[in-house]
C-alpha atoms as a PDB file:
ATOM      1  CA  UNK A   1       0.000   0.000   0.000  1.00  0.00           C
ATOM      2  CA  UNK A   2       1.593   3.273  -1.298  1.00  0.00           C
ATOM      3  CA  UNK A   3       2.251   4.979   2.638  1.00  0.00           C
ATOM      4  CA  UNK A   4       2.444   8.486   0.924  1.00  0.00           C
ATOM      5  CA  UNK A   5      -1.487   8.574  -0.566  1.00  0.00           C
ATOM      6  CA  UNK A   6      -2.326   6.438   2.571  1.00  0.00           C
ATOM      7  CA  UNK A   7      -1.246   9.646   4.960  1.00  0.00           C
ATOM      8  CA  UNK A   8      -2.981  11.702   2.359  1.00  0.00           C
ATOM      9  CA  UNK A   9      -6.150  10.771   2.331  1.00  0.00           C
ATOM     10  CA  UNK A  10      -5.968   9.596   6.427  1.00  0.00           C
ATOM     11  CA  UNK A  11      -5.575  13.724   6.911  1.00  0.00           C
ATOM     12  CA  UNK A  12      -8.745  14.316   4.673  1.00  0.00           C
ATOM     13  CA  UNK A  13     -10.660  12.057   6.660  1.00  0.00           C
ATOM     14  CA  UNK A  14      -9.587  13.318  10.020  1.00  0.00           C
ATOM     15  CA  UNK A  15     -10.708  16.500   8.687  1.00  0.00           C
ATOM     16  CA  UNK A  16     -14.016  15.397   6.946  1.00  0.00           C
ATOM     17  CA  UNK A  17     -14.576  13.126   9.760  1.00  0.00           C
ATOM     18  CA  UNK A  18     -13.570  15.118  12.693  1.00  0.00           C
ATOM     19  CA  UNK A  19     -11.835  11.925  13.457  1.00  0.00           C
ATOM     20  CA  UNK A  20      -8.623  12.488  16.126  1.00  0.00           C
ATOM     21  CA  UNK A  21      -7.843   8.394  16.662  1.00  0.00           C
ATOM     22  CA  UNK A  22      -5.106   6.781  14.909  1.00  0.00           C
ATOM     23  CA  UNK A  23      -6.462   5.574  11.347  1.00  0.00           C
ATOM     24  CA  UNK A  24      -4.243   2.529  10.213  1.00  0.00           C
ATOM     25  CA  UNK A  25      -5.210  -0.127   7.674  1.00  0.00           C
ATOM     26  CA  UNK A  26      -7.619  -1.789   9.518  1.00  0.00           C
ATOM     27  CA  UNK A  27      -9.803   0.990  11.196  1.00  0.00           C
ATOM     28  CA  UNK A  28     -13.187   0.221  10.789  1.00  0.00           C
ATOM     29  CA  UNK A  29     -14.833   3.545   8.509  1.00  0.00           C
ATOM     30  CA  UNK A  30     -18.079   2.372  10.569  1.00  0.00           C
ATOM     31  CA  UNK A  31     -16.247   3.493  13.923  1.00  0.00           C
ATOM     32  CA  UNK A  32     -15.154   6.761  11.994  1.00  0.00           C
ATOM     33  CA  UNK A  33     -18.302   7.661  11.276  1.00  0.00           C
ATOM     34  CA  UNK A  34     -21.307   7.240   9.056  1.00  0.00           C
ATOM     35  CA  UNK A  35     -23.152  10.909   8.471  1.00  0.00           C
ATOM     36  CA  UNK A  36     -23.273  11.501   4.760  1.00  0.00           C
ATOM     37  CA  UNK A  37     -22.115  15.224   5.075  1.00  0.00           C
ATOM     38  CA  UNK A  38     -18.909  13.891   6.211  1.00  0.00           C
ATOM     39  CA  UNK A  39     -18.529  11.113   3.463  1.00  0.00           C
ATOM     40  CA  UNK A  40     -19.294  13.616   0.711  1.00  0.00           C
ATOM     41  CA  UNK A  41     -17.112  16.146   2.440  1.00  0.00           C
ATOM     42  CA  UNK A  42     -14.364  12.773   1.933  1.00  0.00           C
ATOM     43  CA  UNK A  43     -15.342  12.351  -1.513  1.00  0.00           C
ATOM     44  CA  UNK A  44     -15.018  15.792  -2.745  1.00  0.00           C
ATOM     45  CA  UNK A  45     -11.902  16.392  -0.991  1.00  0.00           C
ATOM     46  CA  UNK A  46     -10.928  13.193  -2.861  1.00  0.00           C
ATOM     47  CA  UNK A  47     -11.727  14.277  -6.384  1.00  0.00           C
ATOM     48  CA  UNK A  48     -10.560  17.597  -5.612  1.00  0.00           C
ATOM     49  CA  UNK A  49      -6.910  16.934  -4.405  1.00  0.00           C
ATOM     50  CA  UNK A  50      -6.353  13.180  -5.418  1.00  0.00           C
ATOM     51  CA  UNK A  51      -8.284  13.335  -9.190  1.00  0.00           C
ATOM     52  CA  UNK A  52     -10.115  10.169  -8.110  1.00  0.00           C
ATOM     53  CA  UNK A  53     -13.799   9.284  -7.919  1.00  0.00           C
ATOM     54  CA  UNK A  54     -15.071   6.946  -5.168  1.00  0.00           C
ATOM     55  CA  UNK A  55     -18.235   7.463  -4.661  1.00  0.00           C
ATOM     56  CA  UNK A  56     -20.311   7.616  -1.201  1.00  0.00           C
ATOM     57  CA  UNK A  57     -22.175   4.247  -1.970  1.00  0.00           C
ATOM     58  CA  UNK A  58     -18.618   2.800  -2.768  1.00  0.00           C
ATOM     59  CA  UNK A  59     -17.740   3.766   0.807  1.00  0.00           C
ATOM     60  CA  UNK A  60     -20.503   2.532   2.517  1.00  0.00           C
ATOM     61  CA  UNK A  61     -19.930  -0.890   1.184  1.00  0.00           C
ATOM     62  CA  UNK A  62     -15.958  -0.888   1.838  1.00  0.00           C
ATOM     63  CA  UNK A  63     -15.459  -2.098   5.743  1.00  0.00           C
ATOM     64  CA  UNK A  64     -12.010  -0.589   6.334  1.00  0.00           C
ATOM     65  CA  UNK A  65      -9.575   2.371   5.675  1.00  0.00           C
ATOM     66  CA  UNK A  66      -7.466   0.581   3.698  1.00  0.00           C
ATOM     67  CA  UNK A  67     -10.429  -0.703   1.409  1.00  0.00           C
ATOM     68  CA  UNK A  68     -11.022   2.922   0.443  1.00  0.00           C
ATOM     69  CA  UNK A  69      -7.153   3.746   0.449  1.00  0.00           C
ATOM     70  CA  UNK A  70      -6.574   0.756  -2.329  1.00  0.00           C
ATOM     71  CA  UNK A  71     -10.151   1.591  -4.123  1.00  0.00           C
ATOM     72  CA  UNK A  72      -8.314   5.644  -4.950  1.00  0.00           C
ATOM     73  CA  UNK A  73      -5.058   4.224  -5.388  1.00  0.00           C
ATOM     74  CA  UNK A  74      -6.572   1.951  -8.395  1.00  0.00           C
ATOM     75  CA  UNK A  75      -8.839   4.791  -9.438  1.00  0.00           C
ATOM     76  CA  UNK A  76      -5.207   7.084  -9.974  1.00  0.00           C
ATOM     77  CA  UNK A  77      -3.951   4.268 -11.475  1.00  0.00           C
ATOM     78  CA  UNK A  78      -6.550   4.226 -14.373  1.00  0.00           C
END
């Protein structure tokens, strides 16, 4: 998993999210949060920075962090 884009978006979702725990690999996006003004405040921030589209229904069915970390990095990849 590429660290750099991991510590990317991690600092977009502790700001989307409010979040201020440690967000590894395995951090449950359920325990995160699940209000959909912070996952489209994600998403955008997403698109905006990272060029990548994951939408909010694409979120809701990934379980952890590093599910949505390796959906953008294959949506870069593209």
């Amino acid at each position: 998993m590429n660290e750099e884009l991991f510590d990317q978006i991690a600092g977009y979702a502790r700001i989307a999210y409010g979040y201020e725990g440690e967000i590894t690999a395995d951090t449950l996006l359920s325990d995160m949060g699940t209000k959909s003004m912070e996952m489209i405040a994600l998403t955008s921030t997403i698109e905006n920075e990272l060029d990548a589209e994951v939408t909010i229904h694409e979120i809701m069915t990934m379980k952890t962090f590093g599910e949505l970390v390796e959906r953008v990095a294959e949506e870069i990849d593209e």
